[in-house]
N, C-alpha and C. Protein backbone atom coordinates (compact mmCIF):
# COMPACT_ATOMS: atom_id res chain seq x y z
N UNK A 1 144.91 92.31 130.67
CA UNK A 1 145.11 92.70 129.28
C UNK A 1 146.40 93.51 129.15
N UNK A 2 147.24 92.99 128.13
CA UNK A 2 148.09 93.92 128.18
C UNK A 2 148.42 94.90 127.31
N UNK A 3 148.82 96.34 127.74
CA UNK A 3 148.88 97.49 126.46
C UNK A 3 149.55 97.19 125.43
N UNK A 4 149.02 97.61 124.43
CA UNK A 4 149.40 97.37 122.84
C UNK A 4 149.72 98.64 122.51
N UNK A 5 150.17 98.48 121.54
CA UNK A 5 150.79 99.83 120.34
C UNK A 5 150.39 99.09 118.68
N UNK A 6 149.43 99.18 117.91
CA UNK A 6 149.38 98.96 116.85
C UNK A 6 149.85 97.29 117.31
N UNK A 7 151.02 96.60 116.42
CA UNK A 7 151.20 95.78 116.76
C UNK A 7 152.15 94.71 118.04
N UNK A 8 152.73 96.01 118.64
CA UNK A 8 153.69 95.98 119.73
C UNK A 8 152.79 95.61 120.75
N UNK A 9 153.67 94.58 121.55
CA UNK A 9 153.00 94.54 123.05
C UNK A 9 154.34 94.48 124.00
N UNK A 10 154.27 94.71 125.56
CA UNK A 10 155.26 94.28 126.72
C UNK A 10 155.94 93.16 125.95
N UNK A 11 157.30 92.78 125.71
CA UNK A 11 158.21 91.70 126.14
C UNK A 11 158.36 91.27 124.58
N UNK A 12 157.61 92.52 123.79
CA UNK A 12 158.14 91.85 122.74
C UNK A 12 159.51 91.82 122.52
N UNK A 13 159.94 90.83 121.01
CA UNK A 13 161.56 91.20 120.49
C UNK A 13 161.58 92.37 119.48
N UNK A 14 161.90 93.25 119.36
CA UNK A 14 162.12 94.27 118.15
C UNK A 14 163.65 94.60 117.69
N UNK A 15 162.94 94.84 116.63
CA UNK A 15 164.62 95.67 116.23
C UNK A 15 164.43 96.89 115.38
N UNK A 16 165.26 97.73 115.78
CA UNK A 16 165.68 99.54 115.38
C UNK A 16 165.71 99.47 113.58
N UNK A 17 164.82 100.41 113.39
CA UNK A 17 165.12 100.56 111.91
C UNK A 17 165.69 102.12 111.75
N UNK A 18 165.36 102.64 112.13
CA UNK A 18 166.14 104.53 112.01
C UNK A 18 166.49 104.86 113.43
N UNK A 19 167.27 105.64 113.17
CA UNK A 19 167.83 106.74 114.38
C UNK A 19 169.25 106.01 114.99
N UNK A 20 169.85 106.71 115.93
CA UNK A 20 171.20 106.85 116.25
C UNK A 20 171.56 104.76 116.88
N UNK A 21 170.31 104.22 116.55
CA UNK A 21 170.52 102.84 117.32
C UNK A 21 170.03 101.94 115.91
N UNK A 22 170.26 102.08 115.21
CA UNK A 22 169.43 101.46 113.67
C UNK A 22 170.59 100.17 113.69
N UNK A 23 169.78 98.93 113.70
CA UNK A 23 170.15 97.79 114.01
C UNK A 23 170.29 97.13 114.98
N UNK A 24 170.13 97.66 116.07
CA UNK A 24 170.36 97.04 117.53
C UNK A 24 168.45 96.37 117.70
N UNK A 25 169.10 94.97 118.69
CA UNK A 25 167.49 94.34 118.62
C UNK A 25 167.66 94.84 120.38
N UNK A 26 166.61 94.53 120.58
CA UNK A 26 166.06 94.46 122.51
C UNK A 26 164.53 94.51 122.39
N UNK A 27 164.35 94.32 123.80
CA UNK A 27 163.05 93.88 124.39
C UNK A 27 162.22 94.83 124.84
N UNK A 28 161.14 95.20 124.05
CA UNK A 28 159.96 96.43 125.05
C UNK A 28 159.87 95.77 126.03
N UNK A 29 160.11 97.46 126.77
CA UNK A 29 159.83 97.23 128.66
C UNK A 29 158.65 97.88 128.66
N UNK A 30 158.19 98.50 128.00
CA UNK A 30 157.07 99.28 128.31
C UNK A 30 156.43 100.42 127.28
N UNK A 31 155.48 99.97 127.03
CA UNK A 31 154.53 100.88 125.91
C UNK A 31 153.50 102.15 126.76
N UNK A 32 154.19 103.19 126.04
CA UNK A 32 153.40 104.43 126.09
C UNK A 32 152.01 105.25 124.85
N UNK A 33 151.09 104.50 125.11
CA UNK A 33 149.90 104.14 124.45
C UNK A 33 149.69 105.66 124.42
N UNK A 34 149.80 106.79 124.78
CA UNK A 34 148.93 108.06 124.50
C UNK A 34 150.08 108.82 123.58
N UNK A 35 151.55 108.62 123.41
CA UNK A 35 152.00 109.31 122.92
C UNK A 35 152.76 108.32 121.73
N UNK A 36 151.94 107.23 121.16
CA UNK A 36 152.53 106.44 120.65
C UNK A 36 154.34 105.57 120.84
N UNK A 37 154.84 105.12 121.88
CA UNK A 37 155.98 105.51 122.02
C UNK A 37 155.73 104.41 122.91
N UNK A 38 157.53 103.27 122.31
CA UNK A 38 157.82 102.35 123.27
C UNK A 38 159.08 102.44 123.80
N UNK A 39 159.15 101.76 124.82
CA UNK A 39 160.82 102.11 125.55
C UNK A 39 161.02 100.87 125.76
N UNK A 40 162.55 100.01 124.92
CA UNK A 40 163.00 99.20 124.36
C UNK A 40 164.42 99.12 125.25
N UNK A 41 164.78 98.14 125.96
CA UNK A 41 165.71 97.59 126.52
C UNK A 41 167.33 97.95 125.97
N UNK A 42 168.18 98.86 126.92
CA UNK A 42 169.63 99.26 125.76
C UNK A 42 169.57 100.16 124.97
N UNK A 43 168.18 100.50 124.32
CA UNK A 43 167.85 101.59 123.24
C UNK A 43 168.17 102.69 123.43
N UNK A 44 168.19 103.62 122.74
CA UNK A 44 168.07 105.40 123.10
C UNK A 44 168.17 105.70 124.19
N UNK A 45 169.72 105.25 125.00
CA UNK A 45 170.03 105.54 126.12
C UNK A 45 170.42 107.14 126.28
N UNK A 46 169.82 107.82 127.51
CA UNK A 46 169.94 109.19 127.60
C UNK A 46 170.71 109.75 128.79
N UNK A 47 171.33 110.51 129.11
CA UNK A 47 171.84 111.33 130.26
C UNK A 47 171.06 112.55 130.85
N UNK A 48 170.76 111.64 131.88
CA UNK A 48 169.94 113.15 133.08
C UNK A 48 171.09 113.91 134.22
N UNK A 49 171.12 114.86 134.72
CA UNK A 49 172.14 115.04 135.28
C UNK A 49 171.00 115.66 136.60
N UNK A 50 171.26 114.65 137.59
CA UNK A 50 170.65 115.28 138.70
C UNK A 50 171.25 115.79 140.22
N UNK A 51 170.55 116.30 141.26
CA UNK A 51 171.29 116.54 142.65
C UNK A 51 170.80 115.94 143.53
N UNK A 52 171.46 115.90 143.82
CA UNK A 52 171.23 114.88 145.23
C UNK A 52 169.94 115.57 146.29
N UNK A 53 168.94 114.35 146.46
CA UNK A 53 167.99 115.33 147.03
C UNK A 53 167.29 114.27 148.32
N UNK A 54 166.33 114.45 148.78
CA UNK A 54 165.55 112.75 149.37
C UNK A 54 165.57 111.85 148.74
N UNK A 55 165.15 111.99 147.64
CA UNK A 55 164.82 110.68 147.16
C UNK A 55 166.15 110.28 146.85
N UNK A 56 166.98 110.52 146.22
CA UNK A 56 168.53 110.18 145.55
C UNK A 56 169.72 110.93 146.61
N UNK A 57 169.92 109.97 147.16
CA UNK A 57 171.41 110.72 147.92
C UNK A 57 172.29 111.27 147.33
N UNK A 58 172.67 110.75 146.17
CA UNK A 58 173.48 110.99 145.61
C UNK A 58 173.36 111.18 144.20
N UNK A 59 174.28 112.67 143.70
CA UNK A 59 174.01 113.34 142.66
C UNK A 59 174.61 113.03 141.45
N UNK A 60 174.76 113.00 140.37
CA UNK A 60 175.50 112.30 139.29
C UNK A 60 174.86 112.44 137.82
N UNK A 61 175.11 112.06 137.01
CA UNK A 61 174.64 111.68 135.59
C UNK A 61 174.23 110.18 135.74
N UNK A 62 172.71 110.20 135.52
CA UNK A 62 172.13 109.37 135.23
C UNK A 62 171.63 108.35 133.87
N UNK A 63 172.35 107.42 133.47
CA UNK A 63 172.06 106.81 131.97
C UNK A 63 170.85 105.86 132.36
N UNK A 64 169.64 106.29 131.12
CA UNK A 64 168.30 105.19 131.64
C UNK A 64 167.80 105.74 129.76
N UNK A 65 166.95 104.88 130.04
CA UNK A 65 166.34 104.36 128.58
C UNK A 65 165.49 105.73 128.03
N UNK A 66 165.11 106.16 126.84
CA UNK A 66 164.40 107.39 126.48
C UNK A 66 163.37 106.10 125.52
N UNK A 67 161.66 106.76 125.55
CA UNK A 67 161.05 106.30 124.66
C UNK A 67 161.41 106.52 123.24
N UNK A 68 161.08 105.56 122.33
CA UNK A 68 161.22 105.91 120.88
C UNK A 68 160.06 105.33 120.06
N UNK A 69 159.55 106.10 118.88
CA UNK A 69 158.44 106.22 118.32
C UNK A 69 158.20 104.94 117.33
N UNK A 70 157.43 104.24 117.71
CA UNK A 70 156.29 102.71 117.09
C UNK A 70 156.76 102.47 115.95
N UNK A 71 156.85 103.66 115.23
CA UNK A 71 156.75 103.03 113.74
C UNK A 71 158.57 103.05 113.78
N UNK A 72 159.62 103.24 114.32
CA UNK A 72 161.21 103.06 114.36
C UNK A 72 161.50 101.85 114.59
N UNK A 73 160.23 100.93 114.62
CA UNK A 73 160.67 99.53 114.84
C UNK A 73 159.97 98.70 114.76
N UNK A 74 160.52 97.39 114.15
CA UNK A 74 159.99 96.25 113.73
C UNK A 74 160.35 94.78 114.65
N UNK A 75 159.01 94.44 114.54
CA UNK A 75 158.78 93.10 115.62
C UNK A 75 159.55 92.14 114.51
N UNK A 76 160.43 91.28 115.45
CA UNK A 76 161.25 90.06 115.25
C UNK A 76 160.21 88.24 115.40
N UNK A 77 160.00 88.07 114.13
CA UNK A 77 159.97 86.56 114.19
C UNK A 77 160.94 85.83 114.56
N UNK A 78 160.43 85.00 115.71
CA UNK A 78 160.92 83.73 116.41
C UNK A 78 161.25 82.70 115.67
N UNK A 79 160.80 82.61 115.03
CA UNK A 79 161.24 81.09 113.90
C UNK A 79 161.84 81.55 112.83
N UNK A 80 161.99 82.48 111.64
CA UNK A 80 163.10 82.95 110.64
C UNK A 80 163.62 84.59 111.22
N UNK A 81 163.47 84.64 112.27
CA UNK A 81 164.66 85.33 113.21
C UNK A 81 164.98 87.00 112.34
N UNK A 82 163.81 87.27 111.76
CA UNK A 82 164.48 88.50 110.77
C UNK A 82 163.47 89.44 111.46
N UNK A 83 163.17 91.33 110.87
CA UNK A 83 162.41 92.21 111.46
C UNK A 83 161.04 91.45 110.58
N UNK A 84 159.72 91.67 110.60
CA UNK A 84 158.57 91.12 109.75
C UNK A 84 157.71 91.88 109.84
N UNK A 85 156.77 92.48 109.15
CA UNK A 85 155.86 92.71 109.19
C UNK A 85 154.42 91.82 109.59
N UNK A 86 153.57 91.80 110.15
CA UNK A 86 152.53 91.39 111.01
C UNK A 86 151.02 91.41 110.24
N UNK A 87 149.99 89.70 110.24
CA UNK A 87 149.20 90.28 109.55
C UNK A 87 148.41 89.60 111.02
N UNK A 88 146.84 90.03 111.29
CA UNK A 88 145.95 89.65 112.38
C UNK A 88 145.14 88.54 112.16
N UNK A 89 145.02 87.31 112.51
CA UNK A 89 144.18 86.55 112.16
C UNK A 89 142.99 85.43 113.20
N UNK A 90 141.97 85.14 112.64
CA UNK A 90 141.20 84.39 114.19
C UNK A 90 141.21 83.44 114.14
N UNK A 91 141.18 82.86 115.06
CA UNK A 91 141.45 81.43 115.48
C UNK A 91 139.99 81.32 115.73
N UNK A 92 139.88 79.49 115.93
CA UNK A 92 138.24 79.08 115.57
C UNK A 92 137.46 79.45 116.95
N UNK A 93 138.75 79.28 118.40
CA UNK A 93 138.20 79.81 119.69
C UNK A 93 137.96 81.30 119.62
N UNK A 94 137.65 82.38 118.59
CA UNK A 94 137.43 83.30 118.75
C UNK A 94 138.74 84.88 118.76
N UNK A 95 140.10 83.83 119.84
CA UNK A 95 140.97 84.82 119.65
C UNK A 95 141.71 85.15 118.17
N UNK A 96 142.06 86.34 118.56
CA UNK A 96 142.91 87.46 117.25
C UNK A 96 144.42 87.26 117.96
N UNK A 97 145.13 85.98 116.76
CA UNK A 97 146.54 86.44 117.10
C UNK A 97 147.45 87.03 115.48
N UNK A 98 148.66 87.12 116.53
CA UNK A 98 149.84 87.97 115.08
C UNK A 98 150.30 86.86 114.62
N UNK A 99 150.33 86.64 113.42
CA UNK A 99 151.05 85.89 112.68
C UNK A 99 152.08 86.33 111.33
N UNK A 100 153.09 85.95 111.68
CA UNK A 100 154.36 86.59 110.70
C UNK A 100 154.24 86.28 108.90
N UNK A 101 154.07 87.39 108.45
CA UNK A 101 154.21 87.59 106.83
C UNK A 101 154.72 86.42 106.01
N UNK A 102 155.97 86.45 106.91
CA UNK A 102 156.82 85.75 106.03
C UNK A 102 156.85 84.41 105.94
N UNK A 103 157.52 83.67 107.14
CA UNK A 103 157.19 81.96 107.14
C UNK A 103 155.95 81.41 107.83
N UNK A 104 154.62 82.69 108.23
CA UNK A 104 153.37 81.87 108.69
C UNK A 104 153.54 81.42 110.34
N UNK A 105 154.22 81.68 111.18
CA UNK A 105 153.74 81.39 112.12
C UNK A 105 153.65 82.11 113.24
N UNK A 106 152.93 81.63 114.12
CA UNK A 106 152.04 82.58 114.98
C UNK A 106 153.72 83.03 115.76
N UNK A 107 152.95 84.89 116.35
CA UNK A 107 153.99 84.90 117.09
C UNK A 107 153.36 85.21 118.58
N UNK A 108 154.05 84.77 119.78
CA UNK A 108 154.11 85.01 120.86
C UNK A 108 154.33 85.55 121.29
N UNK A 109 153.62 86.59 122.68
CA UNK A 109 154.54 87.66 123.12
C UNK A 109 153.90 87.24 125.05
């Protein structure tokens, strides 16, 4: 099973609606389900500045991805290619998939 966020899952496509990245699309790498918060491929790139220790030989400024908060972004339909809003619907085998607002078709993740 894989972790969800409301309507976010792993590998979705999204794209940035607020903050210092508003417009940029990329791919959740990974959903943080307790603090609402996904971390999105390229996104809200941050600088750690660390020392060189065991684990890291070597000391430097580190650029790596910062989580950013669920509702800053909207899942991308595959077929009219825009941000969409998401409604839930069942299929006759029982499963609940997402299907896009706008042109109706199911989306995949």
């Amino acid at each position: 099973m894989k972790k969800t966020i409301g309507h976010l899952k792993k590998d979705d496509k999204v794209k940035i609606i607020t903050g210092k990245d508003r417009g940029k699309i990329g791919k959740v790498i990974k959903v943080v389900k307790k603090s609402n918060r996904v971390l999105v491929e390229n996104i809200n790139i941050i600088k750690r500045h660390s020392k060189p220790s065991g684990k890291s030989r070597q000391g430097g400024i580190i650029e790596k991805e910062a989580p950013i908060h669920f509702s800053n972004v909207m899942l991308m339909c595959n077929k009219c290619m825009k941000p969409v809003r998401i409604k839930m619907k069942d299929l006759e085998d029982g499963k609940k998939v997402r299907v896009c607002r706008k042109c109706g078709e199911l989306i995949e993740a």
